[in-house]
C-alpha atoms as a PDB file:
ATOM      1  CA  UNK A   1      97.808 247.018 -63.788  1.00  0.00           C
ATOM      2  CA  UNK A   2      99.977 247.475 -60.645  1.00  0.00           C
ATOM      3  CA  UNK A   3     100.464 244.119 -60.376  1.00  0.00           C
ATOM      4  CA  UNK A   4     101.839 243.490 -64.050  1.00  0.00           C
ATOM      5  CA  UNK A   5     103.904 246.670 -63.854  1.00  0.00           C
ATOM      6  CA  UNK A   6     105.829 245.235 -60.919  1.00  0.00           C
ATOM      7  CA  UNK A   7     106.192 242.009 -62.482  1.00  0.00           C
ATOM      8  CA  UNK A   8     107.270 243.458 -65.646  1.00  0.00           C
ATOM      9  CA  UNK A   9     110.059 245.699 -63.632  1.00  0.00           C
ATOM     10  CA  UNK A  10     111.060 243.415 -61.665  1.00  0.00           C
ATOM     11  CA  UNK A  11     112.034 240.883 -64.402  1.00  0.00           C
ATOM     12  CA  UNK A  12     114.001 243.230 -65.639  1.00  0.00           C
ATOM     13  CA  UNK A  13     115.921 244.159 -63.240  1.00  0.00           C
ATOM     14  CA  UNK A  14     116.351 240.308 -62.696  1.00  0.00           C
ATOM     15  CA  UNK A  15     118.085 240.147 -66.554  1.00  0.00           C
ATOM     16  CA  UNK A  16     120.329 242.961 -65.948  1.00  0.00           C
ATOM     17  CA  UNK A  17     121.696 241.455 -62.573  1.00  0.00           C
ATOM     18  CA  UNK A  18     122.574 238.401 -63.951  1.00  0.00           C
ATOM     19  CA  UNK A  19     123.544 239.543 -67.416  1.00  0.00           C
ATOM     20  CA  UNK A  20     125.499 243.096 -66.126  1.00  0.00           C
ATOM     21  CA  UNK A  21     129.141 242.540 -66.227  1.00  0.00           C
ATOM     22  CA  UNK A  22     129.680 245.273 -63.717  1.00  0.00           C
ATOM     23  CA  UNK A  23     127.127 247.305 -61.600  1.00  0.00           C
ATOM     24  CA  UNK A  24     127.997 250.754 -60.610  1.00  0.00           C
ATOM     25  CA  UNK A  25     126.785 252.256 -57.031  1.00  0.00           C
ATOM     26  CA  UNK A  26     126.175 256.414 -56.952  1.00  0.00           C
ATOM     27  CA  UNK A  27     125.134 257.751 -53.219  1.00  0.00           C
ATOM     28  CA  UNK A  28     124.085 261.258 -53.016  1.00  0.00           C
ATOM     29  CA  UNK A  29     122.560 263.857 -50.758  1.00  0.00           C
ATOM     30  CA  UNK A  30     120.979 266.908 -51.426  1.00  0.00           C
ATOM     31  CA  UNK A  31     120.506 269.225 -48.707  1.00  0.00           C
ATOM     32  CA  UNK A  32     117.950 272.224 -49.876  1.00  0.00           C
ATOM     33  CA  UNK A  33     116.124 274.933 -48.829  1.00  0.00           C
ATOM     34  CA  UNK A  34     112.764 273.948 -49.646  1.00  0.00           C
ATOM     35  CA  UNK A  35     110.959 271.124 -51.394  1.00  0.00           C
ATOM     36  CA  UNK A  36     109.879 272.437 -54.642  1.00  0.00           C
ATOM     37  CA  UNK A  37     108.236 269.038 -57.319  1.00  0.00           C
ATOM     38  CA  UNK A  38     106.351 269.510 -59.974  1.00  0.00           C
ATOM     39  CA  UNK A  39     105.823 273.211 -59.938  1.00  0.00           C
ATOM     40  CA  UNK A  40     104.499 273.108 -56.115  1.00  0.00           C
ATOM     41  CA  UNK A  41     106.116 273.652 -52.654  1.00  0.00           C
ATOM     42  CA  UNK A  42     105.243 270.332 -50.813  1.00  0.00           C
ATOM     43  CA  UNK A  43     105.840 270.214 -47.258  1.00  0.00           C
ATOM     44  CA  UNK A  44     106.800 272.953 -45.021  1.00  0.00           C
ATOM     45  CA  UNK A  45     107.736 275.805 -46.823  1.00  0.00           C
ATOM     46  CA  UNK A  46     111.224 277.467 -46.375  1.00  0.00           C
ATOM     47  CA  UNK A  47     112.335 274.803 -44.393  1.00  0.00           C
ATOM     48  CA  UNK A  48     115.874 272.512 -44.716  1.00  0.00           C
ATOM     49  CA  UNK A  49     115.100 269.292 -46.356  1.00  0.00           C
ATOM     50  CA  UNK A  50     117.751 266.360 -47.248  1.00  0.00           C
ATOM     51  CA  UNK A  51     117.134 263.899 -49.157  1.00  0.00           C
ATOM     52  CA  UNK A  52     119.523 260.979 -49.825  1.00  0.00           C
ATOM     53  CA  UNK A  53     119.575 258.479 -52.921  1.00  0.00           C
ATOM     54  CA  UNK A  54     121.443 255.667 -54.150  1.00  0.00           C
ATOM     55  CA  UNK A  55     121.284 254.322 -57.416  1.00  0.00           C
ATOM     56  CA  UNK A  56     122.903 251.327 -59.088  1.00  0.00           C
ATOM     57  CA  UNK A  57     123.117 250.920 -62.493  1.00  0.00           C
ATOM     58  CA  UNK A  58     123.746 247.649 -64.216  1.00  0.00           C
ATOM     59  CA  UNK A  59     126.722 247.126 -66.782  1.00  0.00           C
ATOM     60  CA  UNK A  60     125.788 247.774 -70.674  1.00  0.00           C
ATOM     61  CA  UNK A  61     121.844 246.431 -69.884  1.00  0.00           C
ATOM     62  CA  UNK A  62     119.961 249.769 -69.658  1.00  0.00           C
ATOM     63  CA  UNK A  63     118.575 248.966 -66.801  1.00  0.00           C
ATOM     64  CA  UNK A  64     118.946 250.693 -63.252  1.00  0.00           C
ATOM     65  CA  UNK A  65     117.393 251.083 -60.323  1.00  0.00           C
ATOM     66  CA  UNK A  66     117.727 252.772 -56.912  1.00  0.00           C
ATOM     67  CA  UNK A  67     115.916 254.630 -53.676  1.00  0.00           C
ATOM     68  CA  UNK A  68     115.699 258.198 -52.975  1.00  0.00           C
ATOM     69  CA  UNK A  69     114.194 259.543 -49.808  1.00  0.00           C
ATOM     70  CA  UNK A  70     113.097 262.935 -48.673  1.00  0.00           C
ATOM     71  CA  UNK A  71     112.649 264.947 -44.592  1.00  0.00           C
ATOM     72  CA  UNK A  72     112.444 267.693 -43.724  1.00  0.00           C
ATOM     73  CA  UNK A  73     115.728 268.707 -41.143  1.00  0.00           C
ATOM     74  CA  UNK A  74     114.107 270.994 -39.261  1.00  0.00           C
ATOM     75  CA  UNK A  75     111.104 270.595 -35.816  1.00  0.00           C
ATOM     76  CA  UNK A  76     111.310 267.074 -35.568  1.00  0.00           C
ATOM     77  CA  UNK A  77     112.007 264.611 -32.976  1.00  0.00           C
ATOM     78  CA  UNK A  78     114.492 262.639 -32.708  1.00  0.00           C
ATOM     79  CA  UNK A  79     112.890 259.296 -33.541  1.00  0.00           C
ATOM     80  CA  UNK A  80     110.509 261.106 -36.846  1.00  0.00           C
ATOM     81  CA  UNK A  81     111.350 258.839 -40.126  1.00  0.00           C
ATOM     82  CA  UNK A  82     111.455 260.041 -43.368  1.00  0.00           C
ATOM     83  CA  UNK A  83     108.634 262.279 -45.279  1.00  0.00           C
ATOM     84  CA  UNK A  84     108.676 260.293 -48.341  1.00  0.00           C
ATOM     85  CA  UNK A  85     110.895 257.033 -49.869  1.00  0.00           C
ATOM     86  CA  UNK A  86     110.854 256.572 -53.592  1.00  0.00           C
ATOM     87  CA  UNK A  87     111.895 252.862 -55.230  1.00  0.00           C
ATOM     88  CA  UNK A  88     112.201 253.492 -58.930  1.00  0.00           C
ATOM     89  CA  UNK A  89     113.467 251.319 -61.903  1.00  0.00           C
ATOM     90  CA  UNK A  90     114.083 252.484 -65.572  1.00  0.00           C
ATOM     91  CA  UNK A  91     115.021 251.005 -68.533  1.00  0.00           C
ATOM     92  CA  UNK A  92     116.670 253.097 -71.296  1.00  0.00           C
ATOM     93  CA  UNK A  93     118.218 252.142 -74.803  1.00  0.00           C
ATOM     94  CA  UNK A  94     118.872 254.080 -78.301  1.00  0.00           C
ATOM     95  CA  UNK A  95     116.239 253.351 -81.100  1.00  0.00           C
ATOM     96  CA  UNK A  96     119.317 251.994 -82.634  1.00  0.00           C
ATOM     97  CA  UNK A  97     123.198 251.049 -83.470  1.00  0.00           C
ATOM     98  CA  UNK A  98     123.614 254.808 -84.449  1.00  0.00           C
ATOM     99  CA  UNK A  99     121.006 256.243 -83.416  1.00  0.00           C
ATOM    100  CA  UNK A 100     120.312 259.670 -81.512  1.00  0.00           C
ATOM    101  CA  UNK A 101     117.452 259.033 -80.287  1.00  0.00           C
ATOM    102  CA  UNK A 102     116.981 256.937 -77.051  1.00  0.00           C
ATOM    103  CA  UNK A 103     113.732 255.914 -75.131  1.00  0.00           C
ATOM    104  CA  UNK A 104     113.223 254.934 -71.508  1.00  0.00           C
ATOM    105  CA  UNK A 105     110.674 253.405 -69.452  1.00  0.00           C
ATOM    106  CA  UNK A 106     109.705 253.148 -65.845  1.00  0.00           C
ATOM    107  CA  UNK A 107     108.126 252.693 -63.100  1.00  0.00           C
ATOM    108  CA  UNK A 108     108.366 254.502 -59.327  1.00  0.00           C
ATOM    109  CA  UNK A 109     106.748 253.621 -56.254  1.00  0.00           C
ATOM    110  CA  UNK A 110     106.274 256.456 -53.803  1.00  0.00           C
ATOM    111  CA  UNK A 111     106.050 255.766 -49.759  1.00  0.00           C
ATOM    112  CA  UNK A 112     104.624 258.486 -47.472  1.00  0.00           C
ATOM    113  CA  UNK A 113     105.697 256.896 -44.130  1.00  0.00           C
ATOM    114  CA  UNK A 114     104.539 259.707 -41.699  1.00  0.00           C
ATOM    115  CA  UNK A 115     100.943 260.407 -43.614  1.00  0.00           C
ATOM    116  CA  UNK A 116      98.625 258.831 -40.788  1.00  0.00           C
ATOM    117  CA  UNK A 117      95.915 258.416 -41.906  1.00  0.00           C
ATOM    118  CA  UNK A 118      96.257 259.712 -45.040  1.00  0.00           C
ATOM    119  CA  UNK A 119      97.516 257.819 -48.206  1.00  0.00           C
ATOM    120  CA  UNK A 120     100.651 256.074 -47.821  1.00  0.00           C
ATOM    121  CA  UNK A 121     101.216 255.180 -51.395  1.00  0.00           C
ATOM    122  CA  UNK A 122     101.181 255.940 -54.845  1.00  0.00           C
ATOM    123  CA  UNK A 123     102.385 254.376 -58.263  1.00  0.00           C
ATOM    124  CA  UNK A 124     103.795 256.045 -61.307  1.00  0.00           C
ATOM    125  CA  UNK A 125     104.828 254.383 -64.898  1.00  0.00           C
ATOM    126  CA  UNK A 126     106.521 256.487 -67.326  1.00  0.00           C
ATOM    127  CA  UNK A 127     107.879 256.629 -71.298  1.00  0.00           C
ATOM    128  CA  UNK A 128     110.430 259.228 -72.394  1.00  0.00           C
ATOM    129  CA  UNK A 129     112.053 259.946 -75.590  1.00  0.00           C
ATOM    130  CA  UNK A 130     115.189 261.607 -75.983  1.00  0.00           C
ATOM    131  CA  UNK A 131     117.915 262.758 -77.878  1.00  0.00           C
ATOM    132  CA  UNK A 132     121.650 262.763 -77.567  1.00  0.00           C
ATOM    133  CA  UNK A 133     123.398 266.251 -78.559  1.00  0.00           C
ATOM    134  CA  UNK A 134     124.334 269.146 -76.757  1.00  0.00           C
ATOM    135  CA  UNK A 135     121.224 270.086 -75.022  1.00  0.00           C
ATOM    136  CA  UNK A 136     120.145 266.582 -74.413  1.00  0.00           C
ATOM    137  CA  UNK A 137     116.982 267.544 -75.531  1.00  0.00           C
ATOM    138  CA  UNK A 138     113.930 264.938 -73.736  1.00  0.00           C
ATOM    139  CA  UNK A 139     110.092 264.765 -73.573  1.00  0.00           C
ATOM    140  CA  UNK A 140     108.459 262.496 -70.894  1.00  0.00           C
ATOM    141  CA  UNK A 141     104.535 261.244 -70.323  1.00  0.00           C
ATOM    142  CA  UNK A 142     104.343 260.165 -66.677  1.00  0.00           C
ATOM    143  CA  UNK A 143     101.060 259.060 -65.640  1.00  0.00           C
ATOM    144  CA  UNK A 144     100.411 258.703 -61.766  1.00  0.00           C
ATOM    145  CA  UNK A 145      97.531 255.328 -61.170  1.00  0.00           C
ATOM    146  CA  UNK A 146      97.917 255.551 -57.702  1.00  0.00           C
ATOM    147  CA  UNK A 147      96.898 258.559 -55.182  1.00  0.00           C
ATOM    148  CA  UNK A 148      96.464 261.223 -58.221  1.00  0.00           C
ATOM    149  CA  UNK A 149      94.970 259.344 -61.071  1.00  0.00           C
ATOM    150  CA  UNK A 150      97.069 261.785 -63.347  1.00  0.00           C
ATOM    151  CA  UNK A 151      99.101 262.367 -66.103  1.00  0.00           C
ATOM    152  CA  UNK A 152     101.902 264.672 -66.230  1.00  0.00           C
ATOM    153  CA  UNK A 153     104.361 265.654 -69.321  1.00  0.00           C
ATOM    154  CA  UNK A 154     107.667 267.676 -69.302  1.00  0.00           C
ATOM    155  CA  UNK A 155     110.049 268.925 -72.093  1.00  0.00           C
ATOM    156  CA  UNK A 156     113.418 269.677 -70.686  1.00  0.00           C
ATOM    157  CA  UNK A 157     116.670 270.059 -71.721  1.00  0.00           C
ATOM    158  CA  UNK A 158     120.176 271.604 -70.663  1.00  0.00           C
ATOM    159  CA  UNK A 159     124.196 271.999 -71.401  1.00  0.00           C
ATOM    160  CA  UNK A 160     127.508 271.385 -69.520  1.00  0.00           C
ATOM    161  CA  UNK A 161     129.856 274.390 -69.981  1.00  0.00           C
ATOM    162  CA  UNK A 162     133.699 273.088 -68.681  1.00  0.00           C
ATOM    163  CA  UNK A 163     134.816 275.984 -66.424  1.00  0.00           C
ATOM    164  CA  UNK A 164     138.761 275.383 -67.577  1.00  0.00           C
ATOM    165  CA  UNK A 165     140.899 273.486 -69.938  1.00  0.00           C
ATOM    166  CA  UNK A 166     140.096 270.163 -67.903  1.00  0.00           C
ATOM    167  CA  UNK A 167     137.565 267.981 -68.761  1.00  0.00           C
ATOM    168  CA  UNK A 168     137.544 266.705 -64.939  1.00  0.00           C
ATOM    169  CA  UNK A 169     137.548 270.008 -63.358  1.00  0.00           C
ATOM    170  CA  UNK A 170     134.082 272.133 -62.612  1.00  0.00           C
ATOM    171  CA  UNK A 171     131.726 272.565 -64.818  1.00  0.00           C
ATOM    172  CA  UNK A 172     128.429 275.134 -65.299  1.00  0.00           C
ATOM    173  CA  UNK A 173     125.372 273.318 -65.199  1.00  0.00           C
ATOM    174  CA  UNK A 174     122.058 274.703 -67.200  1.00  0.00           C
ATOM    175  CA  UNK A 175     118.807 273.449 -67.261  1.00  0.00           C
ATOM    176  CA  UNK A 176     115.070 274.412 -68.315  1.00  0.00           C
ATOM    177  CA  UNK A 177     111.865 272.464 -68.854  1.00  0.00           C
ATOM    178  CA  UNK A 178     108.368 273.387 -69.456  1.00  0.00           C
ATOM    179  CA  UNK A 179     105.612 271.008 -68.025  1.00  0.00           C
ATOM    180  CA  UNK A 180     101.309 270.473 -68.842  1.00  0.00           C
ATOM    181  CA  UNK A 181      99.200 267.976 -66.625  1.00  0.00           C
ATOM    182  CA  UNK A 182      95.751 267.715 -65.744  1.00  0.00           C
ATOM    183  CA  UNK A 183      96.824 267.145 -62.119  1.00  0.00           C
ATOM    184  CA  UNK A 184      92.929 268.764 -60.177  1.00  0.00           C
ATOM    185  CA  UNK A 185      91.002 268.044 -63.319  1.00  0.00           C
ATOM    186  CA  UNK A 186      92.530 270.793 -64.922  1.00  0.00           C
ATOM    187  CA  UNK A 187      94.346 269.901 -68.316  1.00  0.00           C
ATOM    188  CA  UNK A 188      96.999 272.481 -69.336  1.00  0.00           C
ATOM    189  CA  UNK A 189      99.997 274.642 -68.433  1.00  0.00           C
ATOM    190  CA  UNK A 190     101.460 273.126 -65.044  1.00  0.00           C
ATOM    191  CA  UNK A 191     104.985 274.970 -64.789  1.00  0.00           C
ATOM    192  CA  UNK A 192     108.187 275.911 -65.667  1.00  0.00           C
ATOM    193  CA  UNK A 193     111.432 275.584 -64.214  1.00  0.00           C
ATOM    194  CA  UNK A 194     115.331 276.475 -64.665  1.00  0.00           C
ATOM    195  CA  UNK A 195     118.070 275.202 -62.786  1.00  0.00           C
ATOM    196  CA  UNK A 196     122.079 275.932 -62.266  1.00  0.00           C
ATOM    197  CA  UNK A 197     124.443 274.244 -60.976  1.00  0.00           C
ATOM    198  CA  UNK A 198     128.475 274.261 -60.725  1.00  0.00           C
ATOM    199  CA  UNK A 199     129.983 270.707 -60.280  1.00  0.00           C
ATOM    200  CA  UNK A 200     133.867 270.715 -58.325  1.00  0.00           C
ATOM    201  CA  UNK A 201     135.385 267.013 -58.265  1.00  0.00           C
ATOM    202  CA  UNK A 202     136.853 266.474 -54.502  1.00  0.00           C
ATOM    203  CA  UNK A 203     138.372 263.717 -54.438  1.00  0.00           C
ATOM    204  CA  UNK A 204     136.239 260.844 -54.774  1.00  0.00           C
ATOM    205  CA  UNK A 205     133.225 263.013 -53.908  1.00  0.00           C
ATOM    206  CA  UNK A 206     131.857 265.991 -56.236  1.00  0.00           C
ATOM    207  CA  UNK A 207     130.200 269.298 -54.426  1.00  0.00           C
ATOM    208  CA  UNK A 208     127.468 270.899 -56.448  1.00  0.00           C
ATOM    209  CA  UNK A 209     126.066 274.129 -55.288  1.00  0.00           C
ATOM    210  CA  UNK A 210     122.363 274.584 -57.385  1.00  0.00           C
ATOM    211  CA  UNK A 211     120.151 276.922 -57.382  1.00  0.00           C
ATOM    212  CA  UNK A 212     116.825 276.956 -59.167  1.00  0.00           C
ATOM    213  CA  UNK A 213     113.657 278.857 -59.750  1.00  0.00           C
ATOM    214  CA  UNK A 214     109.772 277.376 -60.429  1.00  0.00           C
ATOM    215  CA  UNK A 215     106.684 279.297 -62.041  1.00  0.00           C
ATOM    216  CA  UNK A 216     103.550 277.228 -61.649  1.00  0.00           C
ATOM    217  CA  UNK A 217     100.203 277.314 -62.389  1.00  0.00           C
ATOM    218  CA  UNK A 218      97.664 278.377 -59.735  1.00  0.00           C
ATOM    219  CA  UNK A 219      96.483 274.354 -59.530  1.00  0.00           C
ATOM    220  CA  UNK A 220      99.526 273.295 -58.049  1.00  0.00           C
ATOM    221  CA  UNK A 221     101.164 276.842 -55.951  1.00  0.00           C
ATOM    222  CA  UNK A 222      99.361 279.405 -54.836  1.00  0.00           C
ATOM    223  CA  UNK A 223     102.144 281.494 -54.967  1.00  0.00           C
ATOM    224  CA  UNK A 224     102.823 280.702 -58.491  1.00  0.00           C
ATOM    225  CA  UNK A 225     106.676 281.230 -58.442  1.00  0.00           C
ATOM    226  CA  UNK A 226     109.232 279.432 -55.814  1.00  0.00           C
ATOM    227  CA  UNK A 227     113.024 280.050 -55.246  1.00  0.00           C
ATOM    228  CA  UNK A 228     115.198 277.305 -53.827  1.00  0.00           C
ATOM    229  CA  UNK A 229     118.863 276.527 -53.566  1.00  0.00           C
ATOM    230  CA  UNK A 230     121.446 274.292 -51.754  1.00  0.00           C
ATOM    231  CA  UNK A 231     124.493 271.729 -52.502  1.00  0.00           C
ATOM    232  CA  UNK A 232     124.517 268.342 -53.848  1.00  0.00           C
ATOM    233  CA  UNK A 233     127.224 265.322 -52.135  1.00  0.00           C
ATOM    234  CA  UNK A 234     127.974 262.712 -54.744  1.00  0.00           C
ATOM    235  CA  UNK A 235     129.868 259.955 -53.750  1.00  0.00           C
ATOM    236  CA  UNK A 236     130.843 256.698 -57.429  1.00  0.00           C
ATOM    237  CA  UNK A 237     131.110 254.139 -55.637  1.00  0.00           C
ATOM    238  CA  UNK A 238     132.685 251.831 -58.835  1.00  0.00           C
ATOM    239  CA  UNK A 239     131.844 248.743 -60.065  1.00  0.00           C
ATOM    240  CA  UNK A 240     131.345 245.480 -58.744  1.00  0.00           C
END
């Protein structure tokens, strides 16, 4: 299964190389004040954590692909790698010409370099259906055959509001979602989450202070609701 999965991602990623007329680069940080995934505080708690992506995206294919990494800032030495480095790739189209609806598949490897002995790896495929109006309305199986041997599903959704008369200047960020698993044997309620966000355009860069607040279920935080907040650095790169 892991093996065809790969295969099956990697050939497409293959077609939308060579058939992309342009592929566009996106590097971003997030620097927060906790790691908060899923409903549950992984890591150390209350403790600085950045975590850097890039993401390419290829032409009018669908396809895209990228890394995103995760450490904590904060008691480490100077030499410590990262926590955790994520390679994902997705493919996403609309269930037709004028369709609303879209659909996207994936798959995302996760890498645990400083476990030990513990598990350094994990694998993840998932199908999502969405659909494109103002709340961008989306509901997503993922199912985790690696270190979990779980399934997880999320309903989410959220709105831009412009904050002025320009379309390029900030804008107010809203999102919600409302997750089930049967992540610990336990099948049900898993956690619920809503985000904001304001968006200012510097430049070539765009600053996004967030904040965001989590309610989960006892299986995945003990402390069943978690606060976080901290600022986003995008940075287009263009096309190619």
């Amino acid at each position: 299964m892991k093996k065809f999965l790969g295969v099956l991602m990697a050939g497409l990623l293959m077609v939308g190389v060579t058939s992309a007329q342009q592929t566009t680069v996106d590097v971003g940080l997030d620097a927060l004040s906790g790691y908060v995934w899923r409903g549950g505080v992984l890591g150390a708690d209350d403790k600085l954590v950045l975590q850097p992506s890039v993401g390419l995206t290829f032409g009018e294919s669908g396809l895209s692909a990228g890394v995103w990494g995760s450490a904590f800032a904060q008691s480490r030495g100077a030499l410590d790698g990262a926590d955790e480095v994520d390679v994902f790739a997705d493919y996403s189209t609309s269930l037709g010409e004028d369709s609303p609806l879209g659909i996207s598949i994936g798959f995302i490897e996760y890498l645990f370099p400083n476990a030990g002995t513990g598990a350094k790896h994990s694998e993840e495929a998932y199908i999502g259906l969405s659909v494109d109006n103002p709340l961008a309305p989306s509901l997503t199986f993922y199912y985790d055959f690696g270190l979990a041997d779980a399934w997880y599903l999320v309903l989410s959704g959220g709105t831009d509001v412009p904050l002025g008369d320009s379309e390029d200047g900030p804008a107010l960020s809203i999102g919600a979602s409302v997750a089930m698993s049967d992540y610990g044997n336990k099948t049900g309620f898993n956690d619920v989450t809503g985000t904001a966000s304001i968006s200012f355009p510097a430049g070539q860069f765009s600053i996004t202070p967030k904040i965001g607040v989590t309610y989960g279920d006892d299986k995945v935080n003990a402390d069943n609701t978690s606060f976080w907040f901290g600022v986003n650095i995008g940075i287009p790169l263009g096309g190619e």
